[in-house]
C-alpha atoms as a PDB file:
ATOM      1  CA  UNK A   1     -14.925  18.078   8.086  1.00  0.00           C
ATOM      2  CA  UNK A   2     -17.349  19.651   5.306  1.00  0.00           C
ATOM      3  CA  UNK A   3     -13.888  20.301   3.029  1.00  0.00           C
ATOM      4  CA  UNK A   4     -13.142  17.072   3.051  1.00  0.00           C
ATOM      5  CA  UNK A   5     -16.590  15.273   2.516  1.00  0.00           C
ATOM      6  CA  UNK A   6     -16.467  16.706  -1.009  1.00  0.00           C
ATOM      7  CA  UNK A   7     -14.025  14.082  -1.705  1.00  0.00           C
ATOM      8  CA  UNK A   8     -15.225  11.035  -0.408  1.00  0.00           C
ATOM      9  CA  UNK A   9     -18.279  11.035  -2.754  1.00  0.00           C
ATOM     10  CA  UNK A  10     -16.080   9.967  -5.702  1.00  0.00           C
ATOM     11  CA  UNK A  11     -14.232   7.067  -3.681  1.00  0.00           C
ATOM     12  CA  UNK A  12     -17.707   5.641  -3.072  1.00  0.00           C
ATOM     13  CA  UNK A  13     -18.845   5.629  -6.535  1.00  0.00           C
ATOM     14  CA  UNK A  14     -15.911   3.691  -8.219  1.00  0.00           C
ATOM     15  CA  UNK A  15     -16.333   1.299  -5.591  1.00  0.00           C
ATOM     16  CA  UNK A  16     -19.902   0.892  -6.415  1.00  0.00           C
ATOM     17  CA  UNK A  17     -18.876   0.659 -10.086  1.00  0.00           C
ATOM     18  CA  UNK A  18     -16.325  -2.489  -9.160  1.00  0.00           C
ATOM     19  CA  UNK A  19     -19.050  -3.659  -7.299  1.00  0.00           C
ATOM     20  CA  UNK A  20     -21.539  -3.651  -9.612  1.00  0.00           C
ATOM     21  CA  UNK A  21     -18.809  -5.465 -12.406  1.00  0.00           C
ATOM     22  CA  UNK A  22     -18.117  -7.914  -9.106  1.00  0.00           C
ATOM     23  CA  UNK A  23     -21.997  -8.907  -9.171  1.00  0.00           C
ATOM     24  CA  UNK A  24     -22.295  -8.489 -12.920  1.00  0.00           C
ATOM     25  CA  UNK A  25     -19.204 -10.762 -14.234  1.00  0.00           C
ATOM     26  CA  UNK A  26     -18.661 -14.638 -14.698  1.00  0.00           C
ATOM     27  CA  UNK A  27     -16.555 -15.486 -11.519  1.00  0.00           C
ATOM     28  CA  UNK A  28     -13.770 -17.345 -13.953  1.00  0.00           C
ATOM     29  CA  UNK A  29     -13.946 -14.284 -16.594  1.00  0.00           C
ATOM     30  CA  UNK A  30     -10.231 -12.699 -15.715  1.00  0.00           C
ATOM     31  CA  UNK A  31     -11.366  -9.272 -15.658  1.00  0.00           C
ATOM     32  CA  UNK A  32     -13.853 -10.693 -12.820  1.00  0.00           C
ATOM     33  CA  UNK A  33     -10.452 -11.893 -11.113  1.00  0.00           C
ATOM     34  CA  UNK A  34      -8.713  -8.801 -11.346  1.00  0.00           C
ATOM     35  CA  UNK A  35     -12.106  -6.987 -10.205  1.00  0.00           C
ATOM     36  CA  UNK A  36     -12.418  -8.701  -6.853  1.00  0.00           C
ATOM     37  CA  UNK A  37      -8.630  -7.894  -6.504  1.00  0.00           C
ATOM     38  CA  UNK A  38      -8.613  -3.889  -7.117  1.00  0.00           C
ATOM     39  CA  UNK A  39     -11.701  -4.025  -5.182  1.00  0.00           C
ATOM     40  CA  UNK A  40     -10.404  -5.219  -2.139  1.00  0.00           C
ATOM     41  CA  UNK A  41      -7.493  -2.823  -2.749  1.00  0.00           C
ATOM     42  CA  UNK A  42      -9.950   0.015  -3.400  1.00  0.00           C
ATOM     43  CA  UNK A  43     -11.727  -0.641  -0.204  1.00  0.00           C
ATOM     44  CA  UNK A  44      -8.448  -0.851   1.812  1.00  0.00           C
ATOM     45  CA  UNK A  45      -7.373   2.203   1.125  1.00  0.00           C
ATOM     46  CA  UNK A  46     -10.669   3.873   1.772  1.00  0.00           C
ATOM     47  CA  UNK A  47     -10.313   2.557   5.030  1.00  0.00           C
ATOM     48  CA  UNK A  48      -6.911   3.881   5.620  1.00  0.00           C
ATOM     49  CA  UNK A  49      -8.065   7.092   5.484  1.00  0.00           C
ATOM     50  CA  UNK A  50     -10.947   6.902   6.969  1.00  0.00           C
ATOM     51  CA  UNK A  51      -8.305   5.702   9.982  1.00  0.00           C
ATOM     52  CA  UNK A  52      -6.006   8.627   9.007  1.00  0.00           C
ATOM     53  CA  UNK A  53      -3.404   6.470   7.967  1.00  0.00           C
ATOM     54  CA  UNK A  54      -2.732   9.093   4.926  1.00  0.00           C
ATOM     55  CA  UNK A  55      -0.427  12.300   5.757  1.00  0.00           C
ATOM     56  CA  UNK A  56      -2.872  14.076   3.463  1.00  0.00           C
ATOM     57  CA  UNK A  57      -6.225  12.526   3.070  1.00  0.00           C
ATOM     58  CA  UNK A  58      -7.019  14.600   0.118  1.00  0.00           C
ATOM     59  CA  UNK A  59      -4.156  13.752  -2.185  1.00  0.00           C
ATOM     60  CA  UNK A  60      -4.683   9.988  -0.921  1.00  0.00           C
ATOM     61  CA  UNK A  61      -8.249  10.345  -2.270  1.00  0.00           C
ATOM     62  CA  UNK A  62      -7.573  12.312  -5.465  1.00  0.00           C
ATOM     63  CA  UNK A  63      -4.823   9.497  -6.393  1.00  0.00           C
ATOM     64  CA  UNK A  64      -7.105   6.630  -5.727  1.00  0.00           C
ATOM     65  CA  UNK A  65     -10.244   7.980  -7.830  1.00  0.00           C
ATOM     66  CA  UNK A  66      -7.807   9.135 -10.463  1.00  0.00           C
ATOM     67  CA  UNK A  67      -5.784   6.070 -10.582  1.00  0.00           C
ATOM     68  CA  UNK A  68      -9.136   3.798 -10.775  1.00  0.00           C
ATOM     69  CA  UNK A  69     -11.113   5.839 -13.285  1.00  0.00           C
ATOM     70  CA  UNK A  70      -8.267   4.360 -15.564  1.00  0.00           C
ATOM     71  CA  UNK A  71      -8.914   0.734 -15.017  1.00  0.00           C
ATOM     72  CA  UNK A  72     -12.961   1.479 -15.349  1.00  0.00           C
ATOM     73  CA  UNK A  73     -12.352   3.659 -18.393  1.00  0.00           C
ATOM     74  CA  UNK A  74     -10.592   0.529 -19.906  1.00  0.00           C
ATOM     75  CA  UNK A  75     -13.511  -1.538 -19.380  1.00  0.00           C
ATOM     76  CA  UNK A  76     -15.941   0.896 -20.177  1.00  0.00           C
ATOM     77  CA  UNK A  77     -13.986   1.545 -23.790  1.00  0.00           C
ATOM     78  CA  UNK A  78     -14.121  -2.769 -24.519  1.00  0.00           C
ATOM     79  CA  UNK A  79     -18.201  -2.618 -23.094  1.00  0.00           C
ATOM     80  CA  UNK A  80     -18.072   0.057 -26.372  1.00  0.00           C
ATOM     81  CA  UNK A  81     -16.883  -2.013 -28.401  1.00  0.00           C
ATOM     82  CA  UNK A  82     -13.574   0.231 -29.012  1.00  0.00           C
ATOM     83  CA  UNK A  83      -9.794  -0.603 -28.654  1.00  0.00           C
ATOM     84  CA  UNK A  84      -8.261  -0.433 -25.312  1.00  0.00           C
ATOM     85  CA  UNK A  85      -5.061   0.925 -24.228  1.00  0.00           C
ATOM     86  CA  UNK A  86      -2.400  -1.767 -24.940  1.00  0.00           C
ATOM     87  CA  UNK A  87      -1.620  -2.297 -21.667  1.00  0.00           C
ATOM     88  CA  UNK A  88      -5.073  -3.941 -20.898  1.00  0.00           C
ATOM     89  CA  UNK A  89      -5.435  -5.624 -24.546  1.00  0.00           C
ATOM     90  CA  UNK A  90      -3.748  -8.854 -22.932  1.00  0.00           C
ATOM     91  CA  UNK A  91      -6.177  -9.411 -20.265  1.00  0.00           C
ATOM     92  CA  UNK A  92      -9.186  -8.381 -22.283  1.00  0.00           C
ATOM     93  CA  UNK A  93      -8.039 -10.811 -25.000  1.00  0.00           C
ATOM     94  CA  UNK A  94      -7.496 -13.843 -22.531  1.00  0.00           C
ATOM     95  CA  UNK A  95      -9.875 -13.503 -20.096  1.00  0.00           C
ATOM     96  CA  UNK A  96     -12.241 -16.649 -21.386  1.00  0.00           C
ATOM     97  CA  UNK A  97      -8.997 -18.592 -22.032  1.00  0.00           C
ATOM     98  CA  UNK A  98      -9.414 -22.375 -20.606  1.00  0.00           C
ATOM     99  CA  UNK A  99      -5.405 -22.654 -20.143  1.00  0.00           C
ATOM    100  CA  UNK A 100      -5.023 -19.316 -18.082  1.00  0.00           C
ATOM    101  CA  UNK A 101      -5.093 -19.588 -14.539  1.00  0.00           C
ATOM    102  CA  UNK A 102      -6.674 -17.324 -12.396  1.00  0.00           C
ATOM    103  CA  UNK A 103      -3.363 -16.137 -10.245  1.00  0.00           C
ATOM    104  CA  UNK A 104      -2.180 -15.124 -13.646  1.00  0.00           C
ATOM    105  CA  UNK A 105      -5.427 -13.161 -14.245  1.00  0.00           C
ATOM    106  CA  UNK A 106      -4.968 -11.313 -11.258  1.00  0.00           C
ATOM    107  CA  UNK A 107      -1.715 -10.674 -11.849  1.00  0.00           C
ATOM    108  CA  UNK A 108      -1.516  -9.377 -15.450  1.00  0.00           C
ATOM    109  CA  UNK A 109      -4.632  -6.907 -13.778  1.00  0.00           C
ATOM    110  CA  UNK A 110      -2.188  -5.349 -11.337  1.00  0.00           C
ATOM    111  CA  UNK A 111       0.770  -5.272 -13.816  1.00  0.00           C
ATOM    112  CA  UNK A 112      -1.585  -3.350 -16.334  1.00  0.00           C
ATOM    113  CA  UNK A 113      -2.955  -1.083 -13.720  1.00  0.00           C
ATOM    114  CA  UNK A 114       0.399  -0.193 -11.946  1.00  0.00           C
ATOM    115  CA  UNK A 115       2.714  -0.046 -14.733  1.00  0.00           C
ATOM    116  CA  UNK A 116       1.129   2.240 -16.629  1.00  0.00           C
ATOM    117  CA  UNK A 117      -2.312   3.407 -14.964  1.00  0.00           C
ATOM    118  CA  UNK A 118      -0.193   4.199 -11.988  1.00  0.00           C
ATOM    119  CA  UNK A 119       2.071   6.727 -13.497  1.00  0.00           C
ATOM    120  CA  UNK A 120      -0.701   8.515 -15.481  1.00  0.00           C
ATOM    121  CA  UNK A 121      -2.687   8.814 -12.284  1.00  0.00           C
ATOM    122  CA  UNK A 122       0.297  10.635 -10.766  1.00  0.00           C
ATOM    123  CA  UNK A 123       0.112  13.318 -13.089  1.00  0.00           C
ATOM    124  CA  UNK A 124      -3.823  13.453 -12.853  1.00  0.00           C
ATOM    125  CA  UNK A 125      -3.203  14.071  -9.621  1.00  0.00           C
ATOM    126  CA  UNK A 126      -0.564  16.622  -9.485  1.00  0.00           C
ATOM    127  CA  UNK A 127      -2.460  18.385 -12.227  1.00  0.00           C
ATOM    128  CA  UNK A 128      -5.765  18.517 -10.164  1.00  0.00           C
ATOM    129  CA  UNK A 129      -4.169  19.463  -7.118  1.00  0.00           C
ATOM    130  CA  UNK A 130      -1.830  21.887  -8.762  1.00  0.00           C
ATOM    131  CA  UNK A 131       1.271  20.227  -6.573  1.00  0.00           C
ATOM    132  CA  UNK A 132       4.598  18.349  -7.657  1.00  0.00           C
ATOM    133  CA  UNK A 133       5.000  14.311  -7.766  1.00  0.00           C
ATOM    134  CA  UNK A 134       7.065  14.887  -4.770  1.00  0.00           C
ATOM    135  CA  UNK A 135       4.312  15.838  -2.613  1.00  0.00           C
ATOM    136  CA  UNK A 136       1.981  13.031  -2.961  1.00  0.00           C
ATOM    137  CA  UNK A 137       5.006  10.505  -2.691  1.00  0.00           C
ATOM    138  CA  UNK A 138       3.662   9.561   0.756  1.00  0.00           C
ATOM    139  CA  UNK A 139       0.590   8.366  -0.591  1.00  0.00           C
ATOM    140  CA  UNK A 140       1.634   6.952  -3.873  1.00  0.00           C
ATOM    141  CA  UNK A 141       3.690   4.576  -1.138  1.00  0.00           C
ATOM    142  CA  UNK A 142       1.140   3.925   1.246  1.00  0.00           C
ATOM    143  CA  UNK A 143      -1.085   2.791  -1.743  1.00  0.00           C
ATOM    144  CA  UNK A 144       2.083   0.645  -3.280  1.00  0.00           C
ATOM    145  CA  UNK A 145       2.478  -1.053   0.378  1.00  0.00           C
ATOM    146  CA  UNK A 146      -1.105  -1.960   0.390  1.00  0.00           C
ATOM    147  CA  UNK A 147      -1.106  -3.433  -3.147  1.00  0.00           C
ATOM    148  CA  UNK A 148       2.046  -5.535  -2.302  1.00  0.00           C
ATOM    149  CA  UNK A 149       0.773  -7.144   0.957  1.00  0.00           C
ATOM    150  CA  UNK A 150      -2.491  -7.874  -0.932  1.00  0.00           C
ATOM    151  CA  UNK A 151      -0.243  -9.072  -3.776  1.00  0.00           C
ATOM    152  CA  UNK A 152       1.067 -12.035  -1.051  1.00  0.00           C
ATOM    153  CA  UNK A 153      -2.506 -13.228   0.207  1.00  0.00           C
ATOM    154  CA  UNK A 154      -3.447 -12.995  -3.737  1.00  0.00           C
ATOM    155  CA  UNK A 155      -0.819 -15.748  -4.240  1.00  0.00           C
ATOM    156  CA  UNK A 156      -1.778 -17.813  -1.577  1.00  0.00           C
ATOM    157  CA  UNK A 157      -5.256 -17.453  -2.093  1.00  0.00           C
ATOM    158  CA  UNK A 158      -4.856 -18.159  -6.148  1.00  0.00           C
ATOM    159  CA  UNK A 159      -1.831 -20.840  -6.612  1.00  0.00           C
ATOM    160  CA  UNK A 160      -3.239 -23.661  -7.434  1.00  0.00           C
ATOM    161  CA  UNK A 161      -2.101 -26.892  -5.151  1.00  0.00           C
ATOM    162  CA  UNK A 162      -0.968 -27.780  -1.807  1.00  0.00           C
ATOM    163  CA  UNK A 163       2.338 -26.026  -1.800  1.00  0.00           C
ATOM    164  CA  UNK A 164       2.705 -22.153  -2.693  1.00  0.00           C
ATOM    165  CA  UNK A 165       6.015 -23.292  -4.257  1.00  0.00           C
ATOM    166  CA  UNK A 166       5.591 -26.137  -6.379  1.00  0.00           C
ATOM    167  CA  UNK A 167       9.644 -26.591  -8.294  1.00  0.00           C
ATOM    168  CA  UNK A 168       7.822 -28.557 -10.725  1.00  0.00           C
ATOM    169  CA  UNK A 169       5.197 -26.335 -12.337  1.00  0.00           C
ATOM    170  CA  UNK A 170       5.288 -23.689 -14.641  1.00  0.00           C
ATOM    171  CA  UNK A 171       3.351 -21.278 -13.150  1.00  0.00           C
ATOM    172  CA  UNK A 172       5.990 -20.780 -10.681  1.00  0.00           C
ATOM    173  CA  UNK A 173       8.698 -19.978 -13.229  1.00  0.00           C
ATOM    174  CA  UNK A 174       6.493 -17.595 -15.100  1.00  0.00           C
ATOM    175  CA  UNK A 175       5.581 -15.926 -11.716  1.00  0.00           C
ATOM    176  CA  UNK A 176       9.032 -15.536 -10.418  1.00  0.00           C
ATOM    177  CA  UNK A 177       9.892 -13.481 -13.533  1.00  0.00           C
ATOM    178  CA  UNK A 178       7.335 -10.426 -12.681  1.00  0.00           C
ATOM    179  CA  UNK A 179       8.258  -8.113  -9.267  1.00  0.00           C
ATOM    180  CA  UNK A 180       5.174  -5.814  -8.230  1.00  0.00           C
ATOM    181  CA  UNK A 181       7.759  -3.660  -6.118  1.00  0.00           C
ATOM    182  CA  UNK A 182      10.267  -3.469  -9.114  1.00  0.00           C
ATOM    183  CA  UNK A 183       6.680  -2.482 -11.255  1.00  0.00           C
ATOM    184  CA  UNK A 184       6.103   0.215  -8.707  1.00  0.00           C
ATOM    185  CA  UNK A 185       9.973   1.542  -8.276  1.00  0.00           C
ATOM    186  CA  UNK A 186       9.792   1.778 -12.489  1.00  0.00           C
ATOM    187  CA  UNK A 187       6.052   3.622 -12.473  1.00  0.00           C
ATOM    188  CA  UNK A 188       7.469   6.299  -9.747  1.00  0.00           C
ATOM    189  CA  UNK A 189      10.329   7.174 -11.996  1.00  0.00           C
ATOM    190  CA  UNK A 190       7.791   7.505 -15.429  1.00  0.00           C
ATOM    191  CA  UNK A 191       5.393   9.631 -13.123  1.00  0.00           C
ATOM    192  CA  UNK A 192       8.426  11.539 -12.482  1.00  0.00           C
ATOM    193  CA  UNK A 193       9.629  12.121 -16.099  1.00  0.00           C
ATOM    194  CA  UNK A 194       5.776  12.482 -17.614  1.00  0.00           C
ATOM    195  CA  UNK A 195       5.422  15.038 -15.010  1.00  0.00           C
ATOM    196  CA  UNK A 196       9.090  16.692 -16.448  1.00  0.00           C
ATOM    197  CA  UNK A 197       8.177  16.708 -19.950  1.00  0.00           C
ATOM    198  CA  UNK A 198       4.458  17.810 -19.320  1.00  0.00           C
ATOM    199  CA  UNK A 199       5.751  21.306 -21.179  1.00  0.00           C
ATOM    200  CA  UNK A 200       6.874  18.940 -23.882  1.00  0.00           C
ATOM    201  CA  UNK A 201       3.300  17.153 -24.607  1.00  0.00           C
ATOM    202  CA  UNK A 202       4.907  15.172 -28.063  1.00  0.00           C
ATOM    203  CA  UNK A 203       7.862  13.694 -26.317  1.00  0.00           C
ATOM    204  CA  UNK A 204       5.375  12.887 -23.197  1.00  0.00           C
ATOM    205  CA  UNK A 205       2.747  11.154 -25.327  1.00  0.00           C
ATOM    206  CA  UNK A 206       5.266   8.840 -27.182  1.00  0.00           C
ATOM    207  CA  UNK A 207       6.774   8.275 -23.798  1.00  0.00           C
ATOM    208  CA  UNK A 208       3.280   7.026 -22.657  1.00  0.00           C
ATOM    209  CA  UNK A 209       2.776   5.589 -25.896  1.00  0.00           C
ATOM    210  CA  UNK A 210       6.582   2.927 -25.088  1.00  0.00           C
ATOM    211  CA  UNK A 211       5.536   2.453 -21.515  1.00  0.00           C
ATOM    212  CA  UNK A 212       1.676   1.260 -22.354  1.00  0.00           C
ATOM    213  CA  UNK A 213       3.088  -1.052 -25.078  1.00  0.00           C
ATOM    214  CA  UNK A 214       5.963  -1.905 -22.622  1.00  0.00           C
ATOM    215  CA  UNK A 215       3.659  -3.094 -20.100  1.00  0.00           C
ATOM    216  CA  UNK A 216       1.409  -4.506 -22.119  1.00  0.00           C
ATOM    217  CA  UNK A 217       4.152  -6.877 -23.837  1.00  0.00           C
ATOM    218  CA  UNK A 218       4.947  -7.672 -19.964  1.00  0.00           C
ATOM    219  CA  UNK A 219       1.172  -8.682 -19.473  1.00  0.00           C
ATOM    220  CA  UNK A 220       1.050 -10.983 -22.173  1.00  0.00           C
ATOM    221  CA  UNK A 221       3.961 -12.692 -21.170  1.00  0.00           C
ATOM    222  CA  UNK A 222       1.869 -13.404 -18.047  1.00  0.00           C
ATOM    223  CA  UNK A 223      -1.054 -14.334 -19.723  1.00  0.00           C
ATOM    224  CA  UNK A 224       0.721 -17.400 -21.477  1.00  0.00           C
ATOM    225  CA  UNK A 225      -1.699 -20.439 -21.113  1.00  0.00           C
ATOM    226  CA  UNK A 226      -0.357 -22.876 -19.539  1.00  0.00           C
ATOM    227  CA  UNK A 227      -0.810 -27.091 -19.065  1.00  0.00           C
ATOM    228  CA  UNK A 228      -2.986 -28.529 -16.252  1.00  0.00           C
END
């Protein structure tokens, strides 16, 4: 299909990019973590559509080279030597830290990434393909489902100790405080209103402004080091 092939060039190339950070990064460095995470993520959901698992391959594609030039924008703006948005400032600031654990590496990653990269990818999107929030709904769902099975294995593959949950430790408390499907129920409804108030670009940018500082207070929170 020579329409869509114009598309699946882009999808290739930010998964070379997380490769290339995968090969180039300290394994314990927690934007490493986070890395191998989105990656497998990134590579799931280019084999969903490859599989036609998307309604509309085209606005699956758009939303996951949109939604992933944010994270590699981030890193590309600390390689600079220039401030981040605040959502990723936790993570960048941590991500040597002896007391926090990977899990909570990956975690703050995803909580950065869909709680506020997430909704500003929507409206990428809609603007690019000239369509409503509405109509890439499917996808933006597909892509949440993926992320929250993935979220699971993530847990099991990154809590440390026997038991997945141990009463005792604190790790589990701070865990059980953070909900990716509540993150991605509260990103669909800013997508919605940033795409509402895109005639209103003042109100929209210190909307965008509360959420990144919103989610980046949440990140923190999940970056707190904690006691072997």
């Amino acid at each position: 299909m020579p329409q869509l092939e114009q598309f699946v060039t882009p999808v290739d190339a930010v998964v070379s990019r997380m490769r290339a950070l995968d090969e180039a990064l300290p394994e314990r460095d927690g934007i490493a973590v986070f890395n191998r995470v989105y990656l497998a993520v990134t590579e799931a959901v280019d084999r969903g559509i490859d599989a036609g698992r998307f309604t509309d391959a085209r606005a699956a594609i758009t939303l996951d080279v949109r939604f992933a030039e944010r994270y590699l924008r981030a890193v590309e703006t600390v390689t600079d030597e220039r401030r981040p948005p605040a959502c990723w400032r936790p993570l960048f600031q941590y991500r040597r830290h002896p007391g926090v654990r990977p899990l909570q590496f990956a975690l703050a990653g995803i909580n950065a990434h869909i709680g506020h990269d997430l909704a500003l990818a929507v409206v990428d999107t809609c603007r690019t393909l000239d369509c409503e929030p509405v109509d890439v709904e499917d996808e933006f769902d597909r892509v949440g489902d993926l992320l929250v099975s993935l979220e699971e294995r993530i847990r099991e593959d990154l809590m440390p100790g026997p038991d997945l949950l141990q009463i005792a430790d604190p790790l589990t408390h701070l865990l059980g405080a953070w909900s990716l499907e509540r993150a991605r129920d509260a990103t669909w409804t800013a997508a919605r209103a940033l795409w509402a108030l895109r005639g209103l670009p003042d109100v929209a940018g210190e909307f965008t402004e509360r959420l990144d500082t919103a989610v980046g207070f949440a990140g923190r929170m999940l970056l707190t080091p904690l006691p072997d």
